[in-house]
Protein backbone atom coordinates (compact mmCIF):
# COMPACT_ATOMS: atom_id res chain seq x y z
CA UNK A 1 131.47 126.33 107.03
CA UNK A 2 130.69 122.33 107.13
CA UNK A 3 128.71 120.93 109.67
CA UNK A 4 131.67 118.08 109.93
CA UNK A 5 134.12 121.74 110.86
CA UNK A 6 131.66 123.37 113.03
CA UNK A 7 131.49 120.31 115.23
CA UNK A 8 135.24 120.01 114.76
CA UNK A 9 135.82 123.68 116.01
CA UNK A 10 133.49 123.79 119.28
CA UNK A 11 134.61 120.49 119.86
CA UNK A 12 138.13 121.44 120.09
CA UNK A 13 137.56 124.64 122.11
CA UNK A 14 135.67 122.21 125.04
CA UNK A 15 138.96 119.86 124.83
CA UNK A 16 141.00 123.49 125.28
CA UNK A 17 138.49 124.78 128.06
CA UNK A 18 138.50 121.55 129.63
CA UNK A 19 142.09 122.10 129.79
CA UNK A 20 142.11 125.72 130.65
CA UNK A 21 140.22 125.14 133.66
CA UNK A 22 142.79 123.39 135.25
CA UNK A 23 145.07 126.44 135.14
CA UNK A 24 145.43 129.10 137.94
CA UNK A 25 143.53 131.28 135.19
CA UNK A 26 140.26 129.47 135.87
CA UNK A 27 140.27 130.75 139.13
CA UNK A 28 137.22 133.02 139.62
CA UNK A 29 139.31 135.78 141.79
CA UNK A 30 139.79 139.10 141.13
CA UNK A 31 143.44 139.26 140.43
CA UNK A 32 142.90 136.88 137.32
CA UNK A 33 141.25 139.92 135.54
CA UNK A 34 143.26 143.04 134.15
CA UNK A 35 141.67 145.23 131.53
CA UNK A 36 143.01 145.53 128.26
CA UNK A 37 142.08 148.95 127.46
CA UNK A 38 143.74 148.78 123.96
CA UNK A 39 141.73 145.91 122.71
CA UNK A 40 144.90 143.98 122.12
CA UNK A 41 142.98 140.73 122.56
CA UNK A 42 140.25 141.26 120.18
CA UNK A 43 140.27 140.79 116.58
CA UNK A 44 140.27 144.07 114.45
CA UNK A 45 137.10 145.56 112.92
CA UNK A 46 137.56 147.35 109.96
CA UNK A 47 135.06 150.83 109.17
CA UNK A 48 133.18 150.10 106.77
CA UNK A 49 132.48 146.49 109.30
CA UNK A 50 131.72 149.14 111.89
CA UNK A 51 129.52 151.12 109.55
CA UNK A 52 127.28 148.09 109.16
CA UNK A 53 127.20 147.05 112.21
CA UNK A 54 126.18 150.62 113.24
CA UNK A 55 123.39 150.91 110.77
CA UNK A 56 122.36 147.48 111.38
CA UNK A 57 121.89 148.80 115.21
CA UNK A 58 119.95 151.77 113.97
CA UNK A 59 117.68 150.03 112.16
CA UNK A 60 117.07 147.23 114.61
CA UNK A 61 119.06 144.00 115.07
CA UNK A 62 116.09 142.22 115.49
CA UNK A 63 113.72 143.43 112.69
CA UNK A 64 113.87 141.44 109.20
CA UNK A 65 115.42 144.84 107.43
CA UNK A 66 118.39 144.54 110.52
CA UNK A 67 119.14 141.29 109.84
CA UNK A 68 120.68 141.22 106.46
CA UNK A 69 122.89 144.17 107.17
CA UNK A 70 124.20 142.63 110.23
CA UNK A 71 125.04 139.43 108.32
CA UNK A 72 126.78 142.07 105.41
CA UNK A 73 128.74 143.27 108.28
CA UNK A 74 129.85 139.88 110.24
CA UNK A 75 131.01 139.06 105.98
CA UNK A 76 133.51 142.00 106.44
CA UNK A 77 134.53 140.40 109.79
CA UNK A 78 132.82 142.41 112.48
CA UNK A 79 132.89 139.85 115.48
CA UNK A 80 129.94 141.93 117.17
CA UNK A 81 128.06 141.58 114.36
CA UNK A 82 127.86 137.77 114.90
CA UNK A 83 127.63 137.82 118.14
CA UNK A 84 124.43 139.60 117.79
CA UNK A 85 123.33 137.21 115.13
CA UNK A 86 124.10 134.59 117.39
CA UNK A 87 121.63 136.64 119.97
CA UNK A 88 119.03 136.62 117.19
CA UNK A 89 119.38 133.20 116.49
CA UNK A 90 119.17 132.16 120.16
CA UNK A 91 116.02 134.46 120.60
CA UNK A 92 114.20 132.64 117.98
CA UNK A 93 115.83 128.70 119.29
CA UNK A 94 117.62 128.40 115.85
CA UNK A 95 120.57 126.65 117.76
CA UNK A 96 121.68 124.64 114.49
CA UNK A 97 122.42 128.54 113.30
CA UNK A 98 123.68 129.66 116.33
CA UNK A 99 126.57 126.63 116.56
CA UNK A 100 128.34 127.87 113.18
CA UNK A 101 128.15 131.21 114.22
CA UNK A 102 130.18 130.18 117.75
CA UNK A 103 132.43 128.62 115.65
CA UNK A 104 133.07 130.97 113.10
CA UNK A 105 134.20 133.67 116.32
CA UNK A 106 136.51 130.64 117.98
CA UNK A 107 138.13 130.23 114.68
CA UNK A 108 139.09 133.76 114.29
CA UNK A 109 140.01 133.86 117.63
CA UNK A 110 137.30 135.97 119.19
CA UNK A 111 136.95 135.76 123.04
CA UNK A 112 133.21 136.36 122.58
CA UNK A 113 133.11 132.64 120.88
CA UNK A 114 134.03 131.22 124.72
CA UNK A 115 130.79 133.56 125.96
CA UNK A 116 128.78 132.43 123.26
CA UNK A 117 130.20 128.93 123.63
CA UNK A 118 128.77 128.67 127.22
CA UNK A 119 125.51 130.79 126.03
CA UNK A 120 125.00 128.20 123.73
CA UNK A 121 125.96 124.70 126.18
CA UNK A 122 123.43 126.24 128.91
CA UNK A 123 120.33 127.15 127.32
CA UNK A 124 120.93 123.31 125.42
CA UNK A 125 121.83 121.87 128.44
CA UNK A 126 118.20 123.46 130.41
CA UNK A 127 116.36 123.01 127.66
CA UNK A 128 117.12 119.17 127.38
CA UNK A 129 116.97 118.56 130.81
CA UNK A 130 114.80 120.95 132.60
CA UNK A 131 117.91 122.68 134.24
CA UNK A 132 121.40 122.65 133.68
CA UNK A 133 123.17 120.87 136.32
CA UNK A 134 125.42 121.99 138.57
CA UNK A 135 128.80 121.03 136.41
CA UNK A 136 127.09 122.53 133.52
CA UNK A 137 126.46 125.61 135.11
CA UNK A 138 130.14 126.00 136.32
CA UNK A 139 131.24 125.08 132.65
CA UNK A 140 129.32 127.64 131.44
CA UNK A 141 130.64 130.37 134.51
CA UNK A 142 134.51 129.15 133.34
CA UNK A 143 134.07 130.10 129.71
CA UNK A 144 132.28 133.32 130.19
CA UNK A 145 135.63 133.82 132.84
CA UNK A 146 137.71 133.16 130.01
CA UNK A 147 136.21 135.30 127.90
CA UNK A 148 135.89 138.16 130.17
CA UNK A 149 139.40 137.84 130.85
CA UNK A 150 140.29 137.23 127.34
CA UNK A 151 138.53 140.88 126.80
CA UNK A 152 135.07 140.36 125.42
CA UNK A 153 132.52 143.10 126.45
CA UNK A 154 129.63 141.04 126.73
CA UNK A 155 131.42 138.42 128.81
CA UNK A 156 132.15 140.76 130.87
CA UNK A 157 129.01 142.15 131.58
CA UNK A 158 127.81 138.87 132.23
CA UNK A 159 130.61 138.08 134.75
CA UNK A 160 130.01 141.82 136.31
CA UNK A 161 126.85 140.17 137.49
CA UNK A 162 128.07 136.93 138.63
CA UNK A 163 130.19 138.85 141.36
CA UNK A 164 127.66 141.66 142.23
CA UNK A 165 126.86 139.77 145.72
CA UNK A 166 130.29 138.15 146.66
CA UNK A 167 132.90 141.07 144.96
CA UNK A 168 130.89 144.06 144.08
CA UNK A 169 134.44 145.70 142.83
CA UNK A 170 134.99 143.33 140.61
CA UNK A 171 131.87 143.68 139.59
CA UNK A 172 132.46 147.57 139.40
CA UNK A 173 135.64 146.91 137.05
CA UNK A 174 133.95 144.37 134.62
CA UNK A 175 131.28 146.69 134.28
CA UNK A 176 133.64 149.84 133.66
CA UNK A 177 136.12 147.87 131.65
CA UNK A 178 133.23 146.68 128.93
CA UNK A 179 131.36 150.46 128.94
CA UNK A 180 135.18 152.36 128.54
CA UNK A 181 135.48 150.05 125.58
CA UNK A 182 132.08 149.74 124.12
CA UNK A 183 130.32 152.90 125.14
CA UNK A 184 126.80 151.69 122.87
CA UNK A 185 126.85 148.77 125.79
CA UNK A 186 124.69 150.87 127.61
């Protein structure tokens, strides 16, 4: 993908978030999330992707011998795949890598691109200035809603802890929601 369409991509999804979080949907209240047990929302994964991704896991996301076999299963399409390649790319500060990778998940529609999307904007925003401010903090918070809502696990994980103090149920069903679809979440 182009630099010129990367930028055009992520730049498109903060006109559409911008948007978004005008609706009732950016409300952060428990009736805004439902569960989507059958993983409507989320873009299919083929097996052999799966395979890949699997050994990739078993052999270590992180190690050099992982990484290759993660990127051979994000090139059959395996959204978790580059999500953790994002994650590897973020743990080493490669944030020109990690951008196309956001982009390539908001293109196909991935709900894990809106979590990755405010991954991303944070640790830029924190690193630039010290700390992310306030609004880009609650940027961040809105697209991690939206893609908790939108039914990625991770998202949801991260939005389980976000309401821990103020709604510990809605904690409770992020948590459950993301483990009764993605057991290896553990």
């Amino acid at each position: 993908m182009s630099p010129k369409r990367v930028v055009s991509i992520l730049s498109k999804a903060m006109r559409d978030q911008q948007a978004w979080m005008g609706t009732p949907a950016a409300r952060l209240v428990a009736d805004n999330f439902a569960c989507d047990a059958g993983n409507a929302g989320l873009p299919k994964i083929t097996a052999a992707a799966r395979e890949k991704y699997a050994r990739a896991r078993s052999i270590g996301a992180y190690d050099a011998e992982g990484e290759p076999v993660l990127i051979e299963a994000a090139e059959l399409g395996n959204w978790r795949a580059v999500t953790t390649l994002f994650n590897v790319a973020m743990y080493g500060e490669d944030w020109e890598s990690a951008r196309p990778l956001v982009a390539w998940l908001l293109q196909r529609g991935a709900p894990a691109g809106y979590n990755k999307l405010a991954e991303l904007h944070g640790t830029i925003a924190s690193y630039e200035n010290g700390h992310a401010s306030s609004a880009e903090r609650d940027l961040a918070t809105a697209l991690r809603w939206r893609a908790a809502q939108a039914g990625d696990p991770g998202a949801q994980r991260d939005m389980a802890d976000y309401f821990k103090e103020h709604d510990p149920q809605l904690s409770e069903r992020l948590t459950q929601c993301a483990l009764e679809r993605f057991p290896d979440l553990k």
